[in-house]
PDB file of N, CA and C in Angstrom:
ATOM      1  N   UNK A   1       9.732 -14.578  -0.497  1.00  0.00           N
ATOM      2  CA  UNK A   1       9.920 -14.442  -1.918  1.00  0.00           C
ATOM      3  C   UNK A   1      11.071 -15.335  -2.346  1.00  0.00           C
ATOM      4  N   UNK A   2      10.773 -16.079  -3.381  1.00  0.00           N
ATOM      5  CA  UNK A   2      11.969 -17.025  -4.198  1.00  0.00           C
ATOM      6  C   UNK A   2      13.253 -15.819  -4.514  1.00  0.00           C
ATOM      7  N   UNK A   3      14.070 -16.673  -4.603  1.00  0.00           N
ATOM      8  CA  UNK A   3      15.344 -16.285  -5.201  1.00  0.00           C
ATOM      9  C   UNK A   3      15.432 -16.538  -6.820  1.00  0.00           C
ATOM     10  N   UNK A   4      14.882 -17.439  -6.996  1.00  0.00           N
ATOM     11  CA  UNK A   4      14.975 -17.956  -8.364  1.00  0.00           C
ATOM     12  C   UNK A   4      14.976 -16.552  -9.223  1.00  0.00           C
ATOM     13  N   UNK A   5      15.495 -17.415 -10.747  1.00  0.00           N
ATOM     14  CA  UNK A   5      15.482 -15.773 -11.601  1.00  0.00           C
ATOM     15  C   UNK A   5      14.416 -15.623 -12.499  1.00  0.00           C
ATOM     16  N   UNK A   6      13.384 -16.592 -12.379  1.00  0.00           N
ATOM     17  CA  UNK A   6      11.922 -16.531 -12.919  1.00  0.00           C
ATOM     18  C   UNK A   6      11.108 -15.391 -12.006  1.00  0.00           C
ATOM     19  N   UNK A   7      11.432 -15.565 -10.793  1.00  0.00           N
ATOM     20  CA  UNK A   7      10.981 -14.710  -9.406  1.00  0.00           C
ATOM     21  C   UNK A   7      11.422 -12.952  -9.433  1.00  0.00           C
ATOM     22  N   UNK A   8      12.649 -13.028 -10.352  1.00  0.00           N
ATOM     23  CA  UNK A   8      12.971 -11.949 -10.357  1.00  0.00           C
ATOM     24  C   UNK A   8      12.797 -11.071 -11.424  1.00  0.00           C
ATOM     25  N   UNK A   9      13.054 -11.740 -12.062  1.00  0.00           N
ATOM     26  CA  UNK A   9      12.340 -11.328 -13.894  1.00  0.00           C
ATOM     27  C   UNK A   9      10.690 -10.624 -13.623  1.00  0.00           C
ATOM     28  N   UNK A  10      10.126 -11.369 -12.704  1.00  0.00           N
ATOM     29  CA  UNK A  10       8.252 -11.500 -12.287  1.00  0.00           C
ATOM     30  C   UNK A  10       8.227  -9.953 -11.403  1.00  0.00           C
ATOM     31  N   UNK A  11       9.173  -9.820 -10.344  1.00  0.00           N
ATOM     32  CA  UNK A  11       9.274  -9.008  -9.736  1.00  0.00           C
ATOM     33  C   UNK A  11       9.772  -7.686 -10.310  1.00  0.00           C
ATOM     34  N   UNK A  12      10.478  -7.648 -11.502  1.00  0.00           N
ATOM     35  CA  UNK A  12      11.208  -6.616 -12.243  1.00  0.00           C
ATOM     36  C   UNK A  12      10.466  -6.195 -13.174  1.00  0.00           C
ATOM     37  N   UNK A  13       9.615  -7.003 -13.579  1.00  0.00           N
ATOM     38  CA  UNK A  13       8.815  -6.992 -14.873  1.00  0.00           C
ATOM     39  C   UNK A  13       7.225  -5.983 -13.828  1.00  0.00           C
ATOM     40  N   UNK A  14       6.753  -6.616 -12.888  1.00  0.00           N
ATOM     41  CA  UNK A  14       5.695  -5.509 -12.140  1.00  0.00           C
ATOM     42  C   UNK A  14       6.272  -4.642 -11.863  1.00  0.00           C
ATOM     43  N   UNK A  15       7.474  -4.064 -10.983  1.00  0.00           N
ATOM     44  CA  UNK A  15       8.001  -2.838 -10.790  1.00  0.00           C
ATOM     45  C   UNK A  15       7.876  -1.929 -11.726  1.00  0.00           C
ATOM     46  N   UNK A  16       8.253  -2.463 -13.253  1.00  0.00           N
ATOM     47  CA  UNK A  16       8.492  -1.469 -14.184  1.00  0.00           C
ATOM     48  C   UNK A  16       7.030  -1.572 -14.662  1.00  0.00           C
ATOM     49  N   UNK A  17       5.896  -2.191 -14.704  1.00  0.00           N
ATOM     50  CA  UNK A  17       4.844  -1.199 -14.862  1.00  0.00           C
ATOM     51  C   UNK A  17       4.341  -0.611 -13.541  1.00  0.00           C
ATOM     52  N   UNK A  18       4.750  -0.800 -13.063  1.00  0.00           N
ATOM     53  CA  UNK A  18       4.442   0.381 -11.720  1.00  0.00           C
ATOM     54  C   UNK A  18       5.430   1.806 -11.937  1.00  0.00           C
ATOM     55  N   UNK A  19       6.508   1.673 -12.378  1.00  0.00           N
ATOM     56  CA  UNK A  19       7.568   2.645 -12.971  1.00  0.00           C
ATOM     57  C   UNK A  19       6.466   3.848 -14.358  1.00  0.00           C
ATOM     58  N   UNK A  20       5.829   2.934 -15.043  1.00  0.00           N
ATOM     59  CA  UNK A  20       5.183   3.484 -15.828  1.00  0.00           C
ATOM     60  C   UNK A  20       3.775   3.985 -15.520  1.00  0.00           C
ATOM     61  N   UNK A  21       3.441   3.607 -14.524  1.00  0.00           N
ATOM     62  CA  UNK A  21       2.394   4.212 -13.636  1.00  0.00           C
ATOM     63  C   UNK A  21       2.627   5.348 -13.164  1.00  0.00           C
ATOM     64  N   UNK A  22       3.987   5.471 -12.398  1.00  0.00           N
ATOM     65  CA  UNK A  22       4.641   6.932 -12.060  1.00  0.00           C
ATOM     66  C   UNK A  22       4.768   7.512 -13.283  1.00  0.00           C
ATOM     67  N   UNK A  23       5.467   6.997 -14.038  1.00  0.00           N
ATOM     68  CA  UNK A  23       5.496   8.317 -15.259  1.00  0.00           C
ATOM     69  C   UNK A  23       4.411   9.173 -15.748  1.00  0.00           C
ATOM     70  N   UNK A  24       2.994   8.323 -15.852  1.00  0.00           N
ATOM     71  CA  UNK A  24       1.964   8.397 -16.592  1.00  0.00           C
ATOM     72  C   UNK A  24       0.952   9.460 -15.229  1.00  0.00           C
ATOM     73  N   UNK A  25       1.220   9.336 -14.198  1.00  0.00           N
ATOM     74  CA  UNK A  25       0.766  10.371 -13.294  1.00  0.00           C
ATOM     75  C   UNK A  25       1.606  11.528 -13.140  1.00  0.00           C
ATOM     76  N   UNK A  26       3.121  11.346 -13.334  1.00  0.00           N
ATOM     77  CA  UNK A  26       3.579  12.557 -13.456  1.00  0.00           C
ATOM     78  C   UNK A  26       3.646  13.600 -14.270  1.00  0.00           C
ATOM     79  N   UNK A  27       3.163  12.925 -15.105  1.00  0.00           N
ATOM     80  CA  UNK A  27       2.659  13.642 -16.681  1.00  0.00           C
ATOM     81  C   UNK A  27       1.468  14.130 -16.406  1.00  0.00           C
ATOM     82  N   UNK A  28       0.078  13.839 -15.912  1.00  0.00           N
ATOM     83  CA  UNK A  28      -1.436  14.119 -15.834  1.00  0.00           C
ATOM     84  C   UNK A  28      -0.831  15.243 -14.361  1.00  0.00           C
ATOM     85  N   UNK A  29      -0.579  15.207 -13.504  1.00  0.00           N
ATOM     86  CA  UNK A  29       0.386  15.927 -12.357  1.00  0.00           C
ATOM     87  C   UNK A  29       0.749  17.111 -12.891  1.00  0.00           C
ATOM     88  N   UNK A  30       1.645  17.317 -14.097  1.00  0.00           N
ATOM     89  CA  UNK A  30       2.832  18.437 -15.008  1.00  0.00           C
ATOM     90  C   UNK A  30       1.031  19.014 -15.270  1.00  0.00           C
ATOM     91  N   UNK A  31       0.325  18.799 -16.056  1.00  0.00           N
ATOM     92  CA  UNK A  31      -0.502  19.017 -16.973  1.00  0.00           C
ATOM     93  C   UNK A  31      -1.615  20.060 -16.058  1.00  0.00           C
ATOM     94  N   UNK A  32      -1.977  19.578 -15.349  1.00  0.00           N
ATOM     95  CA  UNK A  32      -3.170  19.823 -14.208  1.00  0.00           C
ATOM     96  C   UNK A  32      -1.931  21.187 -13.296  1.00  0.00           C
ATOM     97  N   UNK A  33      -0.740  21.279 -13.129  1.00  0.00           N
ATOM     98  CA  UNK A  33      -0.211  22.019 -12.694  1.00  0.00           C
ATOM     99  C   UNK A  33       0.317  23.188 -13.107  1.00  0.00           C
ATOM    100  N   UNK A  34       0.430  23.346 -14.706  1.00  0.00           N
ATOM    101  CA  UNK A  34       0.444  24.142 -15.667  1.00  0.00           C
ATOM    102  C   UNK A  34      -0.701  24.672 -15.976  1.00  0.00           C
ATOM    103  N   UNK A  35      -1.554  23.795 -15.696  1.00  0.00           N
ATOM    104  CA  UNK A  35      -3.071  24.711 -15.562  1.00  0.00           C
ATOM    105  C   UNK A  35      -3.323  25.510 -14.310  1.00  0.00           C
ATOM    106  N   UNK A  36      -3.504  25.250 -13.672  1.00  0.00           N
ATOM    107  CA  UNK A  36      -3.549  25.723 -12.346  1.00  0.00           C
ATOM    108  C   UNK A  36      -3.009  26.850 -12.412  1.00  0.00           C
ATOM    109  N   UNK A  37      -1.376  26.968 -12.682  1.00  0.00           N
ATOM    110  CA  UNK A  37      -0.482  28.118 -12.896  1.00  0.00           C
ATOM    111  C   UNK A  37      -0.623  29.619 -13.429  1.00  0.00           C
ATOM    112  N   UNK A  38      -1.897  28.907 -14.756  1.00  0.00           N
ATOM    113  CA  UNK A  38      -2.140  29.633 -15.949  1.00  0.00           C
ATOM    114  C   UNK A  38      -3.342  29.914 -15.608  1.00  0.00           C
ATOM    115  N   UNK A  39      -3.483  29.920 -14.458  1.00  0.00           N
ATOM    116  CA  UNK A  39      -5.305  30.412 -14.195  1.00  0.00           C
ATOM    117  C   UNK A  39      -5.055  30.769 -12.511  1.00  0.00           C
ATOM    118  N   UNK A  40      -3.845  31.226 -11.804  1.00  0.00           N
ATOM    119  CA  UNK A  40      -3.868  31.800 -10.712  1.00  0.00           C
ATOM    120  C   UNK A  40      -4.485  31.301 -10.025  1.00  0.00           C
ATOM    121  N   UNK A  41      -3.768  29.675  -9.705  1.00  0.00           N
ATOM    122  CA  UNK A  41      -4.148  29.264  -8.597  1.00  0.00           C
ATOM    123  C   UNK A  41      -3.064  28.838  -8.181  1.00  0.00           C
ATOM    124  N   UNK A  42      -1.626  29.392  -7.674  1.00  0.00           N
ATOM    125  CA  UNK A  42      -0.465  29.278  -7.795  1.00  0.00           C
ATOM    126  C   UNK A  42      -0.350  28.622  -6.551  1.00  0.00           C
ATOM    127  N   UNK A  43      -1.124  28.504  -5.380  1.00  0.00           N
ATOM    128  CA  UNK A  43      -1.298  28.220  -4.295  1.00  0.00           C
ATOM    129  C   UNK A  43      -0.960  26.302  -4.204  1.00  0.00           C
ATOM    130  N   UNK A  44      -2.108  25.776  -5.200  1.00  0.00           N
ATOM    131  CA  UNK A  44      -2.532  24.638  -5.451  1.00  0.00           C
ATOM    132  C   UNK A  44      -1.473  24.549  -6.638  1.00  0.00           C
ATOM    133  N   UNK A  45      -0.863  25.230  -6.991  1.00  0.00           N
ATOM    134  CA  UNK A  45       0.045  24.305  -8.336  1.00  0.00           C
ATOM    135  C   UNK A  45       1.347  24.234  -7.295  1.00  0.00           C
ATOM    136  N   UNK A  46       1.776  24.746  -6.872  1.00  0.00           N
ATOM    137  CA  UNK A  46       2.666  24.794  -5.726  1.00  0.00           C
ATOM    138  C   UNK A  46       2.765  23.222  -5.086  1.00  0.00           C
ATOM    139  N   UNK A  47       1.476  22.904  -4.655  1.00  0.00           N
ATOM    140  CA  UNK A  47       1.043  21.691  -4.022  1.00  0.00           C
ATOM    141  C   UNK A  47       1.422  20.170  -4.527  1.00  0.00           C
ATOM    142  N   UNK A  48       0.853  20.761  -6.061  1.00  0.00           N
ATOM    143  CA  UNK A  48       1.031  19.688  -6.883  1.00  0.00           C
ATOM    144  C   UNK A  48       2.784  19.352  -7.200  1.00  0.00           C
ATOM    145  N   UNK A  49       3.498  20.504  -7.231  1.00  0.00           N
ATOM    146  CA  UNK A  49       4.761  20.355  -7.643  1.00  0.00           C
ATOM    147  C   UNK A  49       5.686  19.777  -6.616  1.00  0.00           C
ATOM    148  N   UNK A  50       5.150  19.632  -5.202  1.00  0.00           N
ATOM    149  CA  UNK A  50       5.833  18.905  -4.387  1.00  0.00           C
ATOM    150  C   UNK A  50       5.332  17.517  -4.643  1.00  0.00           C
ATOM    151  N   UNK A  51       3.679  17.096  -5.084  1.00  0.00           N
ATOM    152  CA  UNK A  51       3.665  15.774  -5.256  1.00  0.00           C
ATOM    153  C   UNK A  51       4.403  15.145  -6.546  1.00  0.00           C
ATOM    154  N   UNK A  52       5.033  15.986  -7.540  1.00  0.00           N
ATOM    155  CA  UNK A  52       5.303  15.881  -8.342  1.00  0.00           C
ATOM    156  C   UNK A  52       7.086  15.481  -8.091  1.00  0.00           C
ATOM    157  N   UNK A  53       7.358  15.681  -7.122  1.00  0.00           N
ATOM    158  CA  UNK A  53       8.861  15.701  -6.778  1.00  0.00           C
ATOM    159  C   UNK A  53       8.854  14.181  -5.790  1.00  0.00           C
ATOM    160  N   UNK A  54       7.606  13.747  -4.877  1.00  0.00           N
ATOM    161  CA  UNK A  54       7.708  13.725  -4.775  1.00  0.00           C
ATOM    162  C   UNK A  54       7.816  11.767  -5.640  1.00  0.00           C
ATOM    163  N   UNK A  55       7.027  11.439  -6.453  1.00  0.00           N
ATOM    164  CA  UNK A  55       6.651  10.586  -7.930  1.00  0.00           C
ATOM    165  C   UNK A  55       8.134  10.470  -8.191  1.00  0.00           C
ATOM    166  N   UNK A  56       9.345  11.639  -8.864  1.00  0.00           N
ATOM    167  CA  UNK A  56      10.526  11.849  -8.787  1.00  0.00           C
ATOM    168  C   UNK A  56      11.064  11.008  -7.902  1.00  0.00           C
ATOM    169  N   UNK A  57      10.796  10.939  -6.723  1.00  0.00           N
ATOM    170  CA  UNK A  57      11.837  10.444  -5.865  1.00  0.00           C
ATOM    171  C   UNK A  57      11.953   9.077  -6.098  1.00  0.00           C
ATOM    172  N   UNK A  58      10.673   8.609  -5.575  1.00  0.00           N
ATOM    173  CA  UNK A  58      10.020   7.642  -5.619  1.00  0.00           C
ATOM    174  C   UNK A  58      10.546   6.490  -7.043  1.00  0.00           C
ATOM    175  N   UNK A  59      10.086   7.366  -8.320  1.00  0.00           N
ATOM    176  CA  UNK A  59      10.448   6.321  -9.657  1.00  0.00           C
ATOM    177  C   UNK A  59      11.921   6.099  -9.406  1.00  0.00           C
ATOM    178  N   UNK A  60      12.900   7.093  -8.869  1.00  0.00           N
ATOM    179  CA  UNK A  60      14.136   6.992  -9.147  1.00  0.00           C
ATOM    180  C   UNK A  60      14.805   5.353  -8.288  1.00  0.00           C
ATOM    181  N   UNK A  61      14.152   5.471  -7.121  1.00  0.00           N
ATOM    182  CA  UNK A  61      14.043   4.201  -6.364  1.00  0.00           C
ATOM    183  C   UNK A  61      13.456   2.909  -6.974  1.00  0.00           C
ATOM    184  N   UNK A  62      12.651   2.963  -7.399  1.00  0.00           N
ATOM    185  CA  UNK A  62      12.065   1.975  -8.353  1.00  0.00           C
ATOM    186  C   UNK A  62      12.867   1.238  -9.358  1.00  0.00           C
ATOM    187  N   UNK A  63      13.352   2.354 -10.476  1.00  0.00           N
ATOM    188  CA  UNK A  63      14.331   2.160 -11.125  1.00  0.00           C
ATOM    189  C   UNK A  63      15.288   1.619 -10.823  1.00  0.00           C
ATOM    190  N   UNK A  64      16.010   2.274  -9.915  1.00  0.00           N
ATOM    191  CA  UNK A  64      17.265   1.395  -8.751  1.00  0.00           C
ATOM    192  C   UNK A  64      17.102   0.025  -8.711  1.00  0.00           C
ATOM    193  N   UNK A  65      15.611  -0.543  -8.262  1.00  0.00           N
ATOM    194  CA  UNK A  65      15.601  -1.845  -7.580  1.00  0.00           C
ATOM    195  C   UNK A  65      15.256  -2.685  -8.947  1.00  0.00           C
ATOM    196  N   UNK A  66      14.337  -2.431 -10.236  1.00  0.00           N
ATOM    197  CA  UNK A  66      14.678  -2.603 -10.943  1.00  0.00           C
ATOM    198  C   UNK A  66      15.762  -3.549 -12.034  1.00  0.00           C
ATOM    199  N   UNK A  67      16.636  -2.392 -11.660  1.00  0.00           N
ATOM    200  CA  UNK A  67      18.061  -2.392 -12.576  1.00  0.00           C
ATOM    201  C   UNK A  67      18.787  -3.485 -11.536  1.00  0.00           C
ATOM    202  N   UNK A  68      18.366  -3.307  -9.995  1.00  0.00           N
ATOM    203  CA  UNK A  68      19.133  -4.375  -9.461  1.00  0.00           C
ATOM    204  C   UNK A  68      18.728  -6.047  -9.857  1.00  0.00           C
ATOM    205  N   UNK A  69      17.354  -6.216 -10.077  1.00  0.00           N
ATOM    206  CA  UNK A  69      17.049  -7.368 -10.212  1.00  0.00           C
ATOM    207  C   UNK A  69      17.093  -8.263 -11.259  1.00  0.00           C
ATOM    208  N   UNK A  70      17.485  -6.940 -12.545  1.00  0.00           N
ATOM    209  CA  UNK A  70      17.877  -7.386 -13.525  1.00  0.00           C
ATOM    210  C   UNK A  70      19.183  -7.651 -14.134  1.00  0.00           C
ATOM    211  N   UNK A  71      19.608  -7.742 -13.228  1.00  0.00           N
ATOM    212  CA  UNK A  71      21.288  -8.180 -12.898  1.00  0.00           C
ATOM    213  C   UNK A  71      21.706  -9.448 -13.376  1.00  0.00           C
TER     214      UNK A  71
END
């Protein structure tokens, strides 16, 4: 990968719609898990709320690298 700051701009600029990819599943994720909840299947919303943490982790890293490239 270039160093250049066209390279990085390119690279910062896909991250963050991949950033918005996480958001936009963690939202359909919240939604589908509040259902689940509300219809006693607490088993499977349970499930979801770890994948939901785990999107969390994940964007927060994203963000990080991000914010670094846009330095």
């Amino acid at each position: 990968m270039s160093d250049s700051p066209e390279s990085k701009i390119a690279t910062a600029d896909a991250l963050t719609l991949l950033l918005y990819n996480q958001h936009a599943l963690a939202a359909a994720i919240e939604e589908v898990t509040k259902w689940l909840s509300e219809n006693g299947v607490g088993i499977v919303a349970a499930n979801a709320m770890v994948a939901m943490e785990t999107l969390d982790t994940n964007g927060q890293a994203i963000t990080d690298a991000i914010m670094r490239l846009r330095l």
